[in-house]
C-alpha atoms as a PDB file:
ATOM      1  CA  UNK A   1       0.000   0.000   0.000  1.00  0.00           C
ATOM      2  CA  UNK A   2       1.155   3.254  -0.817  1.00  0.00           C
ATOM      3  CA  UNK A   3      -0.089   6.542   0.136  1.00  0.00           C
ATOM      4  CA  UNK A   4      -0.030   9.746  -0.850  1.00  0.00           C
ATOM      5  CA  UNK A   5      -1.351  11.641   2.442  1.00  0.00           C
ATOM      6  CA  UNK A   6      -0.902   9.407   5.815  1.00  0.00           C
ATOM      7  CA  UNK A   7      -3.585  10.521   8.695  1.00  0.00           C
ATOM      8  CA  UNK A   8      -2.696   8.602  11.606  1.00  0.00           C
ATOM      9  CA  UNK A   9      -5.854   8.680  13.881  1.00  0.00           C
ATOM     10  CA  UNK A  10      -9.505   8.877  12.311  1.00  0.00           C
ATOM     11  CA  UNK A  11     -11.087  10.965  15.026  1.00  0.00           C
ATOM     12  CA  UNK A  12     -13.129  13.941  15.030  1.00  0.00           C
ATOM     13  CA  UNK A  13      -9.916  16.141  14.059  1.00  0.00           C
ATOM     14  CA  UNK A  14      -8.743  13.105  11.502  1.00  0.00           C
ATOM     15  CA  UNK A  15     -11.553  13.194   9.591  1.00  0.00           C
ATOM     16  CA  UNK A  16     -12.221  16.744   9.494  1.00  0.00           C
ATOM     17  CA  UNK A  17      -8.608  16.884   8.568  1.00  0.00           C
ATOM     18  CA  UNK A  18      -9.509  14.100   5.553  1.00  0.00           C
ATOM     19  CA  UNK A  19     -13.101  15.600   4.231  1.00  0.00           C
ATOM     20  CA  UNK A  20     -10.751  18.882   3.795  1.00  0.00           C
ATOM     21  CA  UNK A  21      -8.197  16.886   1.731  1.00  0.00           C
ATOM     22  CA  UNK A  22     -11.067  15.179  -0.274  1.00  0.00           C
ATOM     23  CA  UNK A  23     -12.393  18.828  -0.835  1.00  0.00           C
ATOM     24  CA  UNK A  24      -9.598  20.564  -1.929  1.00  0.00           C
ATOM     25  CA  UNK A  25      -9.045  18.063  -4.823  1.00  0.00           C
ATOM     26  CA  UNK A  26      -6.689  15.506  -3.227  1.00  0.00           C
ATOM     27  CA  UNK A  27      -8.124  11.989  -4.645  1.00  0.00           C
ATOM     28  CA  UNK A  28      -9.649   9.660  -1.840  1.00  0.00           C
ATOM     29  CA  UNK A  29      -7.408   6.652  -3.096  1.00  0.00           C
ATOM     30  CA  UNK A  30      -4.125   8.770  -2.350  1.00  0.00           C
ATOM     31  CA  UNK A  31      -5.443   9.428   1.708  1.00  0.00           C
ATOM     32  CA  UNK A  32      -4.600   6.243   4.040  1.00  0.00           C
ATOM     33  CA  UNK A  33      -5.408   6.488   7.525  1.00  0.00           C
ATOM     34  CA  UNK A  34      -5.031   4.062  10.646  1.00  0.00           C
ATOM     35  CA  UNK A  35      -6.853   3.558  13.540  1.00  0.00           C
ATOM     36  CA  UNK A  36      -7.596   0.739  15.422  1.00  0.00           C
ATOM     37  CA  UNK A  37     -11.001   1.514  16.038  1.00  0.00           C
ATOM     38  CA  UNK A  38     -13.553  -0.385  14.101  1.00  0.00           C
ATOM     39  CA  UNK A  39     -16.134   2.557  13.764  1.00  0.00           C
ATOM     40  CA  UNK A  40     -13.118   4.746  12.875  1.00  0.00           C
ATOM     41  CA  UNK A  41     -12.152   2.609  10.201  1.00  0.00           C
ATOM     42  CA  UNK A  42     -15.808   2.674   8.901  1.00  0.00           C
ATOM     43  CA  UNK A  43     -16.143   6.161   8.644  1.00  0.00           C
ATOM     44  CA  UNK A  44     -13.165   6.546   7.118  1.00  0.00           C
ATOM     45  CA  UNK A  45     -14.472   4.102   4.077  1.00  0.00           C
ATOM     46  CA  UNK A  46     -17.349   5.929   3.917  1.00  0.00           C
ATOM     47  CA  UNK A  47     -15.732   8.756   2.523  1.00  0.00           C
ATOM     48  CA  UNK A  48     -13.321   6.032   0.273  1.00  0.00           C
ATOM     49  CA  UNK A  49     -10.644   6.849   2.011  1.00  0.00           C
ATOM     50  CA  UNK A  50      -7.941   3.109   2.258  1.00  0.00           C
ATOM     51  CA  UNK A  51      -7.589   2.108   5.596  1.00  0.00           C
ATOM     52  CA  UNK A  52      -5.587   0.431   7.864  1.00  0.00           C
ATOM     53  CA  UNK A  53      -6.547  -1.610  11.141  1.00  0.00           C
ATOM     54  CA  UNK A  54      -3.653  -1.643  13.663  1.00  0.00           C
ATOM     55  CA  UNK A  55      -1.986   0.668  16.591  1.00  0.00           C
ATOM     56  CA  UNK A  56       0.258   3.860  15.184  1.00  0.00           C
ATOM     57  CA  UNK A  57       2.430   2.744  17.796  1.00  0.00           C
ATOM     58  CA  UNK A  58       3.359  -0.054  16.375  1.00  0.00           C
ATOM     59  CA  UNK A  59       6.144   0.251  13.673  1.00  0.00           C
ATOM     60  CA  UNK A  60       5.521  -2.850  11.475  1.00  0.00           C
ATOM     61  CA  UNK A  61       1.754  -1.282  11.475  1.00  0.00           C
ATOM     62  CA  UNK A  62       2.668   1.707  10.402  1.00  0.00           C
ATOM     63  CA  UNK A  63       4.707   0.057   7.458  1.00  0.00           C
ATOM     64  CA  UNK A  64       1.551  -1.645   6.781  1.00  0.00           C
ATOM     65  CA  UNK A  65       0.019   2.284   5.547  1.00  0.00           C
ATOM     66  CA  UNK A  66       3.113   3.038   2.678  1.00  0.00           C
ATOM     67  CA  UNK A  67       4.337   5.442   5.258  1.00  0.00           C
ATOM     68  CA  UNK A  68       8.128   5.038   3.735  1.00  0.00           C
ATOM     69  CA  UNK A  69       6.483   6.485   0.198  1.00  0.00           C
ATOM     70  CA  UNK A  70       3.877   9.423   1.798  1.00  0.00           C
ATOM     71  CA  UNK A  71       4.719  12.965   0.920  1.00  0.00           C
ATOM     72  CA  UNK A  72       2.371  14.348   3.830  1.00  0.00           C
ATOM     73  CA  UNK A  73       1.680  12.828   7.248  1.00  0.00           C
ATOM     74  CA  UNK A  74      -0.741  13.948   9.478  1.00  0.00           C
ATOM     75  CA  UNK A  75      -0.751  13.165  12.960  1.00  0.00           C
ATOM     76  CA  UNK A  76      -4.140  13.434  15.034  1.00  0.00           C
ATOM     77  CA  UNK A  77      -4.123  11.180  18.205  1.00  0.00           C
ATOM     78  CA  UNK A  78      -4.642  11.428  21.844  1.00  0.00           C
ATOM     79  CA  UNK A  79      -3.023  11.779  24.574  1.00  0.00           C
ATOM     80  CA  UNK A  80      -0.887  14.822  23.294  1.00  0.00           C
ATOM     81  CA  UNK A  81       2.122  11.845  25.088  1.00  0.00           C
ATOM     82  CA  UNK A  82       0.923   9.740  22.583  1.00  0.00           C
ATOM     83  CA  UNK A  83       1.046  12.042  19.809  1.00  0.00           C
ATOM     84  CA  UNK A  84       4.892  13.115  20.683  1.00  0.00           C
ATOM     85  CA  UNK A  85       5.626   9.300  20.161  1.00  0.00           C
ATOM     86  CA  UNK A  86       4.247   8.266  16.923  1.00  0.00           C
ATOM     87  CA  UNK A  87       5.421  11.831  16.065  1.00  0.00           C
ATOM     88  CA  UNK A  88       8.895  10.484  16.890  1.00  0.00           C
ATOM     89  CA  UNK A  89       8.184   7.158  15.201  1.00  0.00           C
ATOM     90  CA  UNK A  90       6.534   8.237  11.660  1.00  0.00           C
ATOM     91  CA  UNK A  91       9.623  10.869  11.230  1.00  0.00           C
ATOM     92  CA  UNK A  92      12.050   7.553  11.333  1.00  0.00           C
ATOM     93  CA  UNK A  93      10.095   5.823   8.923  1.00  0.00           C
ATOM     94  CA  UNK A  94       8.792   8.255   6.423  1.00  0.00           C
ATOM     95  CA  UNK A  95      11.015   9.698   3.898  1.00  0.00           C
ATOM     96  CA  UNK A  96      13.217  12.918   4.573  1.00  0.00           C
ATOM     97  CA  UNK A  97      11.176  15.292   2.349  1.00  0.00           C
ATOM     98  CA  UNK A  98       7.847  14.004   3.591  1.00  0.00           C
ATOM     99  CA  UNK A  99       5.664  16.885   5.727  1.00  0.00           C
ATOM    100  CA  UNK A 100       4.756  15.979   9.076  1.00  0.00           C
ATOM    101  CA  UNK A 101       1.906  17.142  10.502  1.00  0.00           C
ATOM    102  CA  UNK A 102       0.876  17.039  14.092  1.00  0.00           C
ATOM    103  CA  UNK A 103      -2.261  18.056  16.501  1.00  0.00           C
ATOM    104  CA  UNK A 104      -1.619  18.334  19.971  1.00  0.00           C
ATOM    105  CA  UNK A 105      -4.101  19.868  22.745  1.00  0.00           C
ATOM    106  CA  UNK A 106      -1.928  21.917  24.717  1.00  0.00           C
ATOM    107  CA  UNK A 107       0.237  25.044  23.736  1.00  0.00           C
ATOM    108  CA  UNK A 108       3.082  24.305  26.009  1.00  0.00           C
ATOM    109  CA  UNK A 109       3.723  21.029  23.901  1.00  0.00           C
ATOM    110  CA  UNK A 110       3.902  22.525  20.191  1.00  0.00           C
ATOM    111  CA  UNK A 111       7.451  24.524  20.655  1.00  0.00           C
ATOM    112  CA  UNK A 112       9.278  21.199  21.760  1.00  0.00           C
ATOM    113  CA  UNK A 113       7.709  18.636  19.919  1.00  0.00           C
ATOM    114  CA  UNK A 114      10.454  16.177  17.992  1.00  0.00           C
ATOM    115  CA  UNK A 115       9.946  15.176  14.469  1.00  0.00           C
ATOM    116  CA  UNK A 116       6.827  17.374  13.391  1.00  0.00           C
ATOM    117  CA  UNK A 117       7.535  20.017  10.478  1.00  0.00           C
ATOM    118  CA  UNK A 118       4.382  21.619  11.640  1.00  0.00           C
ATOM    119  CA  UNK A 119       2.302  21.917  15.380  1.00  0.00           C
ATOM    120  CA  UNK A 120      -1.177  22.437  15.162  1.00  0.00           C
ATOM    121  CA  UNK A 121      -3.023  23.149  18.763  1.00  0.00           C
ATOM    122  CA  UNK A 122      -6.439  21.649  18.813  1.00  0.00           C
ATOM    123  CA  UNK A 123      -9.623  23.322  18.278  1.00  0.00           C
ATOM    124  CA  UNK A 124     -12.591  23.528  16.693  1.00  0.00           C
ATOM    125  CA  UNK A 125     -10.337  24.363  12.980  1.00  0.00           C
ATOM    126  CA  UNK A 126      -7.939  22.499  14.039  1.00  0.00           C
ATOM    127  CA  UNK A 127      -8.680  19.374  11.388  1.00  0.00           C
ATOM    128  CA  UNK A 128      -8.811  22.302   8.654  1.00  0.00           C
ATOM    129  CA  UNK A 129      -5.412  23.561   9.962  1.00  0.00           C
ATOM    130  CA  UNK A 130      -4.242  20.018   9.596  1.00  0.00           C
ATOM    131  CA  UNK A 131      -4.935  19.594   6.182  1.00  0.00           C
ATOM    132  CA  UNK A 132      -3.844  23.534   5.127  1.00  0.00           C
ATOM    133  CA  UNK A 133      -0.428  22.504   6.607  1.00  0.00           C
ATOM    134  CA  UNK A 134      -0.198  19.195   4.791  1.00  0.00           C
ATOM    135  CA  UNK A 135      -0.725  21.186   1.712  1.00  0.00           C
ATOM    136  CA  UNK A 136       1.961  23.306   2.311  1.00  0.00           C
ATOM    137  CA  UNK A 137       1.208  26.572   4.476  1.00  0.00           C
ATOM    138  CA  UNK A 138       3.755  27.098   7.204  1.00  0.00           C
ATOM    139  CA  UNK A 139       1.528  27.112  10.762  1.00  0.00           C
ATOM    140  CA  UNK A 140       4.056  26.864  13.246  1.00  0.00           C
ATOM    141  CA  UNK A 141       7.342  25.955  13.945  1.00  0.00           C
ATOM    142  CA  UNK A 142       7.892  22.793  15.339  1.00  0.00           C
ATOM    143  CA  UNK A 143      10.565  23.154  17.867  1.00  0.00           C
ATOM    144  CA  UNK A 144      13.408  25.773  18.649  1.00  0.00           C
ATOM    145  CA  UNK A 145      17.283  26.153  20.064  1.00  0.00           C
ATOM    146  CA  UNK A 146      17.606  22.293  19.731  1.00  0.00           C
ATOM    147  CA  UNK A 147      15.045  21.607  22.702  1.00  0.00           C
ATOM    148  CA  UNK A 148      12.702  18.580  22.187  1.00  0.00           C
ATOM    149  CA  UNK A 149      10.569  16.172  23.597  1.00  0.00           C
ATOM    150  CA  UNK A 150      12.706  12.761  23.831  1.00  0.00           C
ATOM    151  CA  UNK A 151      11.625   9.329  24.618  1.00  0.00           C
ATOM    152  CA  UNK A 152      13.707   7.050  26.808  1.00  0.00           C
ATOM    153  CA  UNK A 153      12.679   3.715  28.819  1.00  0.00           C
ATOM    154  CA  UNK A 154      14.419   2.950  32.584  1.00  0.00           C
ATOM    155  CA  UNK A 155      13.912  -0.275  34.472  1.00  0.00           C
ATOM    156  CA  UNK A 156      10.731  -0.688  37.244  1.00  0.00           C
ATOM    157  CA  UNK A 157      12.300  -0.901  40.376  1.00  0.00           C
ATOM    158  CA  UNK A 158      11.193  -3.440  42.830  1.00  0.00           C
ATOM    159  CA  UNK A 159       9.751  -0.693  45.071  1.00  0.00           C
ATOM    160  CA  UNK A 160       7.333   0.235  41.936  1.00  0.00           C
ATOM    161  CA  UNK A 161       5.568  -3.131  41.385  1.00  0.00           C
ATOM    162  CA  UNK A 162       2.371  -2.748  41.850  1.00  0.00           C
ATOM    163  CA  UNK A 163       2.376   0.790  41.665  1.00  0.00           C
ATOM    164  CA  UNK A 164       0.448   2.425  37.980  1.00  0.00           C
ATOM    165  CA  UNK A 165       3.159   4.743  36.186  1.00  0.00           C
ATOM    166  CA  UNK A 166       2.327   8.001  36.659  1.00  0.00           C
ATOM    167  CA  UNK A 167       2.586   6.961  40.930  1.00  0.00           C
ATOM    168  CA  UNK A 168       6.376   6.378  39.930  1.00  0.00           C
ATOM    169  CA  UNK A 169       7.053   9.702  37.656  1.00  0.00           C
ATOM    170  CA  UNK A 170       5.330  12.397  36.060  1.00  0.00           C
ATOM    171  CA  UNK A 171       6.965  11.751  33.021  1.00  0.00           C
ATOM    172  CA  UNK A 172       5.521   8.219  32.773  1.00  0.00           C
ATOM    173  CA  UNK A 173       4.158   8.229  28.957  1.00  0.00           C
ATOM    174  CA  UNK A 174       3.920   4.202  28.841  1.00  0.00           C
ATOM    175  CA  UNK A 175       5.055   0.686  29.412  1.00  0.00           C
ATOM    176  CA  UNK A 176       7.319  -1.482  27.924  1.00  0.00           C
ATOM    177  CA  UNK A 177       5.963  -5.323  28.724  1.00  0.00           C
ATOM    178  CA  UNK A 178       7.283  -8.183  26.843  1.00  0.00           C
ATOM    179  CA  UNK A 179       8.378  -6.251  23.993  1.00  0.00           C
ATOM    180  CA  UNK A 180       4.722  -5.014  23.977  1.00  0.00           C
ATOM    181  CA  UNK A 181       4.103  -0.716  24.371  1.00  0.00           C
ATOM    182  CA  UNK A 182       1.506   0.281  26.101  1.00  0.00           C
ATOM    183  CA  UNK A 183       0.703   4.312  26.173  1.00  0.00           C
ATOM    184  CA  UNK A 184      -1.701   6.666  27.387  1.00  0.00           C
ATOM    185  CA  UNK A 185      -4.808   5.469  28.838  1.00  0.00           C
ATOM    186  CA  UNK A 186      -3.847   1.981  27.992  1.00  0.00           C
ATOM    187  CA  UNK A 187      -1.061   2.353  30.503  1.00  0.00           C
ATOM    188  CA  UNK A 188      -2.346   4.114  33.171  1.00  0.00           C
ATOM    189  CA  UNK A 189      -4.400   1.192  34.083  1.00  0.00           C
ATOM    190  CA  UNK A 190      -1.486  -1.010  34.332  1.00  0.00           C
ATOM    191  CA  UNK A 191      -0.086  -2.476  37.519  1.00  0.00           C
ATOM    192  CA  UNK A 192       3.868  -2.225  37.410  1.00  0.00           C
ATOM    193  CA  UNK A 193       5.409  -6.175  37.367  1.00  0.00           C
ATOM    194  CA  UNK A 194       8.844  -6.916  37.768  1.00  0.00           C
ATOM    195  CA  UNK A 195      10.362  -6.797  34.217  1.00  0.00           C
ATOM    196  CA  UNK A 196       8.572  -3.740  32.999  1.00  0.00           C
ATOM    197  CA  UNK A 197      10.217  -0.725  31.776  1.00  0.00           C
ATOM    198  CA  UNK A 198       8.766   2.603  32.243  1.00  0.00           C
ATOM    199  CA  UNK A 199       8.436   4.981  28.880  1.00  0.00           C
ATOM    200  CA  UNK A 200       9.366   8.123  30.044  1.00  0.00           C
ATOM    201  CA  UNK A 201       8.567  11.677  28.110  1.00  0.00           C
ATOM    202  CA  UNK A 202      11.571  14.332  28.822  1.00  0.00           C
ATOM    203  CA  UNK A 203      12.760  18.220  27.733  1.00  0.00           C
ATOM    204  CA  UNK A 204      16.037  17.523  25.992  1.00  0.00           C
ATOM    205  CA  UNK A 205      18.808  18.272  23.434  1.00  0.00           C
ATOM    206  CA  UNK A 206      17.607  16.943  19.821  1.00  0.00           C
ATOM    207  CA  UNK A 207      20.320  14.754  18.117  1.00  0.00           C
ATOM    208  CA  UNK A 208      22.366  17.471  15.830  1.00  0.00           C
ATOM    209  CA  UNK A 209      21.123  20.696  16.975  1.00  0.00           C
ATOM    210  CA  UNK A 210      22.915  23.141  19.418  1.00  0.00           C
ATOM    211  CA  UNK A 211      21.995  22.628  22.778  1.00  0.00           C
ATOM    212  CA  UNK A 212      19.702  25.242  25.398  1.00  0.00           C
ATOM    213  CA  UNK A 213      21.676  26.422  28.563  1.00  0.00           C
ATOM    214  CA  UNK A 214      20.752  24.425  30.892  1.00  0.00           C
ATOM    215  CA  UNK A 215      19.338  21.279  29.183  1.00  0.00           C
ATOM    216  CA  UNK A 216      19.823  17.783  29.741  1.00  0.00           C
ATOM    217  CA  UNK A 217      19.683  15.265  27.101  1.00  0.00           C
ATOM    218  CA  UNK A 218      17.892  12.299  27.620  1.00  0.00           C
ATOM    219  CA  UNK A 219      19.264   8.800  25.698  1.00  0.00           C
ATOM    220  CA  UNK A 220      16.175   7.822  23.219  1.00  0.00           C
ATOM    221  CA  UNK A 221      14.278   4.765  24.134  1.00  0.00           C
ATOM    222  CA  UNK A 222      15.693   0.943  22.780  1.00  0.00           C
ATOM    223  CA  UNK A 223      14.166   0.268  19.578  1.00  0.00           C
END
């Protein structure tokens, strides 16, 4: 499958982002979205947009959508946590001259945000500001002095079991189980077990780019 606009997330802000696309002449068999959402995935083929059934955070799903050939990727999924990771993930697979799109909900998030070209902030327009971007209007920049939002994974401890992430740190984006992520609401429910890693969300230095005084870099997580 090949695509050439990827929306990644078919909710209310991926599909406004797609009817806009259809609309402004962009042919429904060159728009793939995924979603692992059966209604999602419906609606989506209403409007004959190709779809994919599978979890964005997942990198052999997201090969599944012709990500490695799309010239625009939109990203429009919740938690905003979530949204920095498969931000993180689509820019490693896509190619270096796609345009990557992404939504989050709030402000302080779109400055810092690794891998996205362009940082949309929710709203009610924020699906139309989506696809606008996609097609090429600059809407804001995606990060600044270097700083980003960085991924890394550490080890539960044996005085977190049992604990759910966010009791262990603030940062706590996910969980790592048997080779197996789990993120956002998915892992907040979790009970810590001995052999878990914590997915951790943290300010640092992006790869290449001069540093801010004062700013840690944090080592990416294992892939």
């Amino acid at each position: 499958m090949t695509a050439r606009t990827l929306i990644i997330g078919f909710g209310a802000i991926g599909a406004s982002a797609a009817r806009l696309l259809l609309s402004s002449g962009i042919p429904a068999g060159e728009i793939v979205t995924i979603d692992r959402r059966p209604g999602a995935l419906v609606e989506a083929a209403n409007l004959g947009v190709r779809t994919v059934s599978g979890d964005a955070t997942d990198r052999a799903a997201l090969r599944q959508t012709g990500i490695t050939e799309a010239r625009h990727v939109i990203v429009a999924v919740q938690p905003d946590a979530t949204a920095v990771f498969i931000t993180m993930v689509a820019r490693e697979l896509c190619g270096p001259e796609a345009l990557v799109v992404t939504a989050v909900t709030d402000r302080k998030h779109a400055g810092f945000l690794r891998g996205a070209d362009q940082v949309v902030i929710s709203s009610d327009t924020a699906g139309a500001a989506l696809a606008t971007g996609a097609l090429g209007q600059r809407i804001a920049p995606a990060h600044r002095n270097g700083s980003g939002w960085l991924v890394q994974s550490r080890p539960v401890q044996s005085s977190e079991i049992g604990l759910f992430p966010r009791e262990c740190d603030s940062g706590a984006v996910g969980v790592l189980r048997g080779g197996i992520r789990h993120l956002g609401a998915d892992a907040d429910v979790l009970r810590l077990t001995a052999g878990d890693r914590l997915l951790l969300v943290r300010r640092g230095v992006v790869p290449g780019t001069p540093p801010d005084p004062g700013t840690t870099a944090a080592t990416p997580a294992p892939r």
